[in-house]
PDB file of N, CA and C in Angstrom:
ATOM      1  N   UNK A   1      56.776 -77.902 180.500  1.00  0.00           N
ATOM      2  CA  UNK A   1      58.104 -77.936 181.056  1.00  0.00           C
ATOM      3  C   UNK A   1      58.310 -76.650 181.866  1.00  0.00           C
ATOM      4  N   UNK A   2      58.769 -76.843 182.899  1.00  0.00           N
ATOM      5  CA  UNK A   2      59.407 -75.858 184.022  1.00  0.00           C
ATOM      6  C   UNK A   2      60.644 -75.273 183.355  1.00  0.00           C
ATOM      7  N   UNK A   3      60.725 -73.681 183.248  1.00  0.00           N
ATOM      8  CA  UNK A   3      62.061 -73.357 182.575  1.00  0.00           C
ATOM      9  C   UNK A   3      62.000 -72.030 183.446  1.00  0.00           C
ATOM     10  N   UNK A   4      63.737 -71.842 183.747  1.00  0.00           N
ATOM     11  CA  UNK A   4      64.053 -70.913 184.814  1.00  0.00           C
ATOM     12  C   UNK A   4      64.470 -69.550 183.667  1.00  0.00           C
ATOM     13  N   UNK A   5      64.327 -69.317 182.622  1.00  0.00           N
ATOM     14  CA  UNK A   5      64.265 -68.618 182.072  1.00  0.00           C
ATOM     15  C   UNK A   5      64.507 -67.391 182.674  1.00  0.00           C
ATOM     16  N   UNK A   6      63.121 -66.674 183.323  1.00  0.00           N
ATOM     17  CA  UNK A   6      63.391 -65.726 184.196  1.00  0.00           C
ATOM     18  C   UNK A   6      64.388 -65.231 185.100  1.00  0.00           C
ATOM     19  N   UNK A   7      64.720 -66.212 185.861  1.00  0.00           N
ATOM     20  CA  UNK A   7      65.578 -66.416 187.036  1.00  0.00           C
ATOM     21  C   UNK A   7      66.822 -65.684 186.436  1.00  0.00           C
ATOM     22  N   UNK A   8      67.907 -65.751 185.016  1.00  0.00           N
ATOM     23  CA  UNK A   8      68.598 -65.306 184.724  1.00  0.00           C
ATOM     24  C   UNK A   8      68.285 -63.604 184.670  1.00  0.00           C
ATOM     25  N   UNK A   9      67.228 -63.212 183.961  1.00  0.00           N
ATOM     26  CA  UNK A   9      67.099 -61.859 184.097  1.00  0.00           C
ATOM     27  C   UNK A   9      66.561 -61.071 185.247  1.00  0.00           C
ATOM     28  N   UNK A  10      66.497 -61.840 186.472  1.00  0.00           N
ATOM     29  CA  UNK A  10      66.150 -61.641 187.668  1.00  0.00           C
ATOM     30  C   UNK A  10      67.158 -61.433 188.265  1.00  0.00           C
ATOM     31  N   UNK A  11      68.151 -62.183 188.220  1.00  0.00           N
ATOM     32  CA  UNK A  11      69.400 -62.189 189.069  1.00  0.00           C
ATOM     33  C   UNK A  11      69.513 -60.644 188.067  1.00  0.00           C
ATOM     34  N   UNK A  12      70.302 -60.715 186.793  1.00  0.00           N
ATOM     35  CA  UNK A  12      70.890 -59.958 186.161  1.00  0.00           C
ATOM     36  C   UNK A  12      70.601 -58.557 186.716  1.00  0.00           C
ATOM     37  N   UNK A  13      69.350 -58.265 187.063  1.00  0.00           N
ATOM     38  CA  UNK A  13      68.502 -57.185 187.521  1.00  0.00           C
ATOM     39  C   UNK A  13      69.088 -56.715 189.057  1.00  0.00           C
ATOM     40  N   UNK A  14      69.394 -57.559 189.829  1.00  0.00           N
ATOM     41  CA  UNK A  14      69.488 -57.868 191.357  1.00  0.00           C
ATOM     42  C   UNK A  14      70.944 -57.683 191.530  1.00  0.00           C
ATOM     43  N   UNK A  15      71.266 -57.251 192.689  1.00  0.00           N
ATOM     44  CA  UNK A  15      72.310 -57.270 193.419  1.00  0.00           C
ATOM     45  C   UNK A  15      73.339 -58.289 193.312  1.00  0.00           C
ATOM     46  N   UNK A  16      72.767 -59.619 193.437  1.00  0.00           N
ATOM     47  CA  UNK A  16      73.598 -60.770 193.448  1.00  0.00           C
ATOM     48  C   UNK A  16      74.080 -61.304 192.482  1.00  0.00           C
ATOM     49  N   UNK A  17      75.038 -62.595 191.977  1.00  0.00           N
ATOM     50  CA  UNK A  17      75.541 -63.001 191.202  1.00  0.00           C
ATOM     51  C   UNK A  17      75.160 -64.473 191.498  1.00  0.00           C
ATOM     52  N   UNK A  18      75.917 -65.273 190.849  1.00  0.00           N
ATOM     53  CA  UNK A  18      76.079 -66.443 191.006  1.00  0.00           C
ATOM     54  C   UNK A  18      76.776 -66.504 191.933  1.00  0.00           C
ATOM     55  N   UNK A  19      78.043 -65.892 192.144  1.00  0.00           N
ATOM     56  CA  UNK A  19      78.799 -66.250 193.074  1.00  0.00           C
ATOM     57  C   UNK A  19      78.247 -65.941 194.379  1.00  0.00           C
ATOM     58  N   UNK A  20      77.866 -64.390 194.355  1.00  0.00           N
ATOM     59  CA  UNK A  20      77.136 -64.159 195.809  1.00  0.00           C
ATOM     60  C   UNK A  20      76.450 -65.191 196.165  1.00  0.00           C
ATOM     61  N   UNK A  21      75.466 -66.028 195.343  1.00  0.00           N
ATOM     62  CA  UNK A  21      74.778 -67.090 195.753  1.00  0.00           C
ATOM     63  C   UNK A  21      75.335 -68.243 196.449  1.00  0.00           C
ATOM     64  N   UNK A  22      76.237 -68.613 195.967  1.00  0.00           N
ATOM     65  CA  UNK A  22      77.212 -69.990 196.131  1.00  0.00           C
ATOM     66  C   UNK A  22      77.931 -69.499 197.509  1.00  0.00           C
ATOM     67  N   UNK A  23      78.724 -68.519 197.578  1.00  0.00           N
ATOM     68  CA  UNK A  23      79.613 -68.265 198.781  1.00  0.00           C
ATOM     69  C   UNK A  23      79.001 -67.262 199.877  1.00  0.00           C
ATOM     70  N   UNK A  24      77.978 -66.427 199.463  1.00  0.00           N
ATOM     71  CA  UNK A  24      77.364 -65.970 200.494  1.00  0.00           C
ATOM     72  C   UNK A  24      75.871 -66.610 201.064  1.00  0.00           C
ATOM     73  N   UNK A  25      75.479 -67.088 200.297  1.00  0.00           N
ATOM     74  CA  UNK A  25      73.926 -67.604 200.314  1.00  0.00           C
ATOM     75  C   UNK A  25      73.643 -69.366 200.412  1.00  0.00           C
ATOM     76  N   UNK A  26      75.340 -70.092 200.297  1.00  0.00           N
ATOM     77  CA  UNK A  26      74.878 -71.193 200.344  1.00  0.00           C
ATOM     78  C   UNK A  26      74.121 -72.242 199.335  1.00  0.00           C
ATOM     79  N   UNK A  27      73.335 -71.520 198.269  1.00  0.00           N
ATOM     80  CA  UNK A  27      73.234 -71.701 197.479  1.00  0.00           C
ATOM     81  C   UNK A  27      74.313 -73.372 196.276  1.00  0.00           C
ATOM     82  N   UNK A  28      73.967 -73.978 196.077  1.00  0.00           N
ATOM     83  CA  UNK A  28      74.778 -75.024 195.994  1.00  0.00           C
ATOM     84  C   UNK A  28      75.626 -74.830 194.336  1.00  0.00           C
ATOM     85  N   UNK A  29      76.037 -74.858 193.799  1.00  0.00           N
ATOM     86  CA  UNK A  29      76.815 -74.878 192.762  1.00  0.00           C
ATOM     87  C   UNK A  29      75.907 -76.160 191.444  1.00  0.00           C
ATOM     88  N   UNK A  30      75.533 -76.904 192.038  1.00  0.00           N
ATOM     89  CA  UNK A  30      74.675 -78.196 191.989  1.00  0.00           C
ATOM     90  C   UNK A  30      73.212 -77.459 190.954  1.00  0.00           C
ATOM     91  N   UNK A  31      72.863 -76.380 192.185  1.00  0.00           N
ATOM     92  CA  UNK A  31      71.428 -75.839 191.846  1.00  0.00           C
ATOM     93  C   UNK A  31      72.064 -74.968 190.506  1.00  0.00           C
ATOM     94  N   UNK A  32      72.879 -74.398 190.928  1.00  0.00           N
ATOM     95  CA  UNK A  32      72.769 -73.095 189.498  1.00  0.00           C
ATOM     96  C   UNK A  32      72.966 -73.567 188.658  1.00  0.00           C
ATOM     97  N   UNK A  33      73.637 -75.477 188.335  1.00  0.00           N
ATOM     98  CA  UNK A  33      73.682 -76.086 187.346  1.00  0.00           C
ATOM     99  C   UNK A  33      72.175 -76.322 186.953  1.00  0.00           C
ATOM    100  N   UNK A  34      71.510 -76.756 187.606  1.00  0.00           N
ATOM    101  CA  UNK A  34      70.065 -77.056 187.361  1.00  0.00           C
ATOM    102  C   UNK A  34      69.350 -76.017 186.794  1.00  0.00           C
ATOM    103  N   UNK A  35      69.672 -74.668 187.379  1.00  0.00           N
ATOM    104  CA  UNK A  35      68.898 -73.444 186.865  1.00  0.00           C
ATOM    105  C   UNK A  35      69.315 -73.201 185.309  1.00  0.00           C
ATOM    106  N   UNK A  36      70.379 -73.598 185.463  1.00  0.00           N
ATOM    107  CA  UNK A  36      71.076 -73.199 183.887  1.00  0.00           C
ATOM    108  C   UNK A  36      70.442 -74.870 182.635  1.00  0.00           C
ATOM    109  N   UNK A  37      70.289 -75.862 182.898  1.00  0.00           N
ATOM    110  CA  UNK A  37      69.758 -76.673 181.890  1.00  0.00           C
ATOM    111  C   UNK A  37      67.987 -77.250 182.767  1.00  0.00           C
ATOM    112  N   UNK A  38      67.407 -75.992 183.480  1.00  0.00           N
ATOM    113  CA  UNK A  38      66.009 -76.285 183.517  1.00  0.00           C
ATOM    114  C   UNK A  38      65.724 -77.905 183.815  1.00  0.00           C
ATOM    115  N   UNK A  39      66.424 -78.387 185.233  1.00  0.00           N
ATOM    116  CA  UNK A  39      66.234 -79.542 185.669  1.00  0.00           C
ATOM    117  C   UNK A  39      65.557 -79.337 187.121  1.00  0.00           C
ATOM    118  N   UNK A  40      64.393 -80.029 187.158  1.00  0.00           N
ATOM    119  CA  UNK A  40      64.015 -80.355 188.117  1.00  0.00           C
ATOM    120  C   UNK A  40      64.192 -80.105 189.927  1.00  0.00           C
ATOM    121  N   UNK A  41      64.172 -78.893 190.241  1.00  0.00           N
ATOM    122  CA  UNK A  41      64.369 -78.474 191.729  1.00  0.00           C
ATOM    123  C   UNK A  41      63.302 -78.571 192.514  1.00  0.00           C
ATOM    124  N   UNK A  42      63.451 -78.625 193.686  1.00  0.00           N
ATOM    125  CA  UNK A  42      62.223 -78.804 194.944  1.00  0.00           C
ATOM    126  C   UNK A  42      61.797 -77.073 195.143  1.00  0.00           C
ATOM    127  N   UNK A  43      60.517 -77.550 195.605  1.00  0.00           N
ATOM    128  CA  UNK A  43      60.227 -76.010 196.378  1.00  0.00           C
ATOM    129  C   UNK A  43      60.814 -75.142 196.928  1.00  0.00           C
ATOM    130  N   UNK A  44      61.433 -76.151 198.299  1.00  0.00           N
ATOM    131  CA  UNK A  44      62.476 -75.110 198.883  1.00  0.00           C
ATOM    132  C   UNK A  44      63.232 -74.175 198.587  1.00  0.00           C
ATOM    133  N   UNK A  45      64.081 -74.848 197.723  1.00  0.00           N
ATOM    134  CA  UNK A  45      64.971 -73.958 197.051  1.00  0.00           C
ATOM    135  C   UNK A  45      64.515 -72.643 196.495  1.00  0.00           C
ATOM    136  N   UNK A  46      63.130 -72.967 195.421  1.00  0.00           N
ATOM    137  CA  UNK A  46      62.869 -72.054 194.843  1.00  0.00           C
ATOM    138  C   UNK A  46      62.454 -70.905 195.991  1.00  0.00           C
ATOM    139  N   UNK A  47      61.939 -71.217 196.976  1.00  0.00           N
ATOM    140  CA  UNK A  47      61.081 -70.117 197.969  1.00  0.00           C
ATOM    141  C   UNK A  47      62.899 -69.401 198.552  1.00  0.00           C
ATOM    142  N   UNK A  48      63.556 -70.341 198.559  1.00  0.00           N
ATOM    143  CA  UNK A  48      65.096 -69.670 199.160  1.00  0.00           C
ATOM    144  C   UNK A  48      65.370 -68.742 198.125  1.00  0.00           C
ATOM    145  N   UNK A  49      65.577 -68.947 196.662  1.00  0.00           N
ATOM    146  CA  UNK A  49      65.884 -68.446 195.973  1.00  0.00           C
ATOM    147  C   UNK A  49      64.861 -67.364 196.034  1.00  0.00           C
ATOM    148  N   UNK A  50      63.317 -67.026 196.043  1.00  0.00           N
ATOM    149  CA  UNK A  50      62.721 -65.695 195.722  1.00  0.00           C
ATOM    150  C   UNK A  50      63.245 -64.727 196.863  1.00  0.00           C
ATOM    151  N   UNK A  51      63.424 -65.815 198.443  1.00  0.00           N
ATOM    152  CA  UNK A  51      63.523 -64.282 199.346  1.00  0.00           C
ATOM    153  C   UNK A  51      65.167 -64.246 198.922  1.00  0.00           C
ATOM    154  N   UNK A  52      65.754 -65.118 198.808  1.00  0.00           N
ATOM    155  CA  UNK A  52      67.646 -63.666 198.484  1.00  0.00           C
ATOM    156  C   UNK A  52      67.580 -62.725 197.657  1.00  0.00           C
ATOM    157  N   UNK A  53      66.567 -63.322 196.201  1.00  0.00           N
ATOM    158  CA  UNK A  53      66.200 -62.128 195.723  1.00  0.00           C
ATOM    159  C   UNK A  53      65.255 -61.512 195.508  1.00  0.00           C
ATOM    160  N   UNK A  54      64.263 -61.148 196.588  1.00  0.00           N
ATOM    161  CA  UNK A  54      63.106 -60.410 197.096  1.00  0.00           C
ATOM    162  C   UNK A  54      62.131 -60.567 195.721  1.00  0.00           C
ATOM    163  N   UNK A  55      61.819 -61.829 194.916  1.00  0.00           N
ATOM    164  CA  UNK A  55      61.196 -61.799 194.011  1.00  0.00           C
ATOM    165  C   UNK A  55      60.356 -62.793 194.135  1.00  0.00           C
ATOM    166  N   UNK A  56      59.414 -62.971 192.983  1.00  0.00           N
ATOM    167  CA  UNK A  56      57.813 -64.011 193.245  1.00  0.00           C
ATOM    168  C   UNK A  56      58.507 -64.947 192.588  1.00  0.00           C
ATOM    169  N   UNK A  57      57.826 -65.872 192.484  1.00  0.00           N
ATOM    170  CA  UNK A  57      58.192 -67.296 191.577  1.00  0.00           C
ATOM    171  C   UNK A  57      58.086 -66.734 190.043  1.00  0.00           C
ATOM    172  N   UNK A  58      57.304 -66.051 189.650  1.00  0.00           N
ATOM    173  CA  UNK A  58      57.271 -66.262 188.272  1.00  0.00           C
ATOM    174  C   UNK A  58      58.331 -65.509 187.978  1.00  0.00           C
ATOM    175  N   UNK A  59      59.071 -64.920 189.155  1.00  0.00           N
ATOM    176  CA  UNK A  59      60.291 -64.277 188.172  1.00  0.00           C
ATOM    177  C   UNK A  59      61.733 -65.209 188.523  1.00  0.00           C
ATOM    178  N   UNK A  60      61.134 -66.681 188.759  1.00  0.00           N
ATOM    179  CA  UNK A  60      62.948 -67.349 188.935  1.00  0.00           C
ATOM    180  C   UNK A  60      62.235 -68.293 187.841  1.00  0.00           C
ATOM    181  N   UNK A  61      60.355 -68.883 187.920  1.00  0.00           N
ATOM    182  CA  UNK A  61      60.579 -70.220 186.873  1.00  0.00           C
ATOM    183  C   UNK A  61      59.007 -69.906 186.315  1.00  0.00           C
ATOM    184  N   UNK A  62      58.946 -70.324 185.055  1.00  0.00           N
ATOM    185  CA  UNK A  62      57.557 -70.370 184.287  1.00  0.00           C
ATOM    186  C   UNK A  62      57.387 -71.622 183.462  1.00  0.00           C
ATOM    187  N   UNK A  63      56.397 -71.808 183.287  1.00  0.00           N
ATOM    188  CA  UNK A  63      55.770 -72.999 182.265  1.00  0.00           C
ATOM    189  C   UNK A  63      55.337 -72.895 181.328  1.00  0.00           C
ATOM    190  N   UNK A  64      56.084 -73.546 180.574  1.00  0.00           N
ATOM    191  CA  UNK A  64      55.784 -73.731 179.009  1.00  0.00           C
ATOM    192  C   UNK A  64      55.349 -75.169 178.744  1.00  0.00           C
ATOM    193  N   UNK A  65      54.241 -75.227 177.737  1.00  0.00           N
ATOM    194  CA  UNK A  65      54.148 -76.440 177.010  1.00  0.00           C
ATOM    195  C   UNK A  65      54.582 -76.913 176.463  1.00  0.00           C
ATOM    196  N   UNK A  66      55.434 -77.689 176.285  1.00  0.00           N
ATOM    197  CA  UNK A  66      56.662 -78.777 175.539  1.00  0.00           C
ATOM    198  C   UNK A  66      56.328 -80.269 175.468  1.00  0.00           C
ATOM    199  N   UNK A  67      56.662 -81.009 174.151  1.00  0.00           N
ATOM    200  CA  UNK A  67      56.525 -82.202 173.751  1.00  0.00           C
ATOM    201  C   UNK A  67      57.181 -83.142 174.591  1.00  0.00           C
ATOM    202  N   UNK A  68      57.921 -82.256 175.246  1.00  0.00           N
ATOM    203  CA  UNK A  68      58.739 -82.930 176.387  1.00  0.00           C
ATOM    204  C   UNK A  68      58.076 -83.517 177.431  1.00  0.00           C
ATOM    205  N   UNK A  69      57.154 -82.976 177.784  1.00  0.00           N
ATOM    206  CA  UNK A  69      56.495 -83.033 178.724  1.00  0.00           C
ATOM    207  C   UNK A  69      55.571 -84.458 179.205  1.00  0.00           C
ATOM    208  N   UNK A  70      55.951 -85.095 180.508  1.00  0.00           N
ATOM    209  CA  UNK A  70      55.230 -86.649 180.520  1.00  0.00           C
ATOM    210  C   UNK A  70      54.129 -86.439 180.054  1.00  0.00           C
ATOM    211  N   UNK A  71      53.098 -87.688 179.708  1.00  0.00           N
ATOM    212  CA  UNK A  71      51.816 -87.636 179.009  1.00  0.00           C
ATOM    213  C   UNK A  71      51.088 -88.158 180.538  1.00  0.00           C
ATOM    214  N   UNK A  72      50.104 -87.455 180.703  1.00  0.00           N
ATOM    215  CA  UNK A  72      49.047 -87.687 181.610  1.00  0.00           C
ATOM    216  C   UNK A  72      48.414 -89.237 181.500  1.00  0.00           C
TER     217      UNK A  72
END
C-alpha cells in the first residue's frame, strides 16, 4: 500500500500549509483529502507536489506491505 505518511512531516518541515497549497498552489482540496486517508493519486500531482515543496518522492509517499494490498 502507497501511504503519504511522509508528506505530512514534509509539509510540517516546509514553508507551506495546506492552505498555501489550496489557495496559492492550486492544489485541490480533493487531493489533501486523498493525502490524508492514503487514496490513490496520479503522478502528476505527486511530481507537482515534490517541486512546491522542493522534495523527492519518498518524502510525500512510501510503500508498505499491507494485506490490503490486490493479490497478483
Amino acid at each position: 500500500m502507497i501511504t503519504y505518511h511522509p508528506f505530512w512531516k514534509t509539509l510540517k518541515e516546509s514553508s507551506e500549509t495546506t492552505y498555501t497549497l489550496i489557495n496559492n498552489h492550486h492544489i485541490s482540496s480533493a487531493t489533501i483529502d486523498k493525502l490524508r486517508k492514503n487514496k490513490p493519486m496520479n503522478t502528476t500531482t505527486l511530481n507537482d507536489l515534490c517541486r512546491i515543496l522542493n522534495c523527492r518522492l519518498e518524502d510525500i509517499a512510501v510503500y508498505v506491505p499491507s494485506d490490503e494490498d490486490q493479490t497478483l
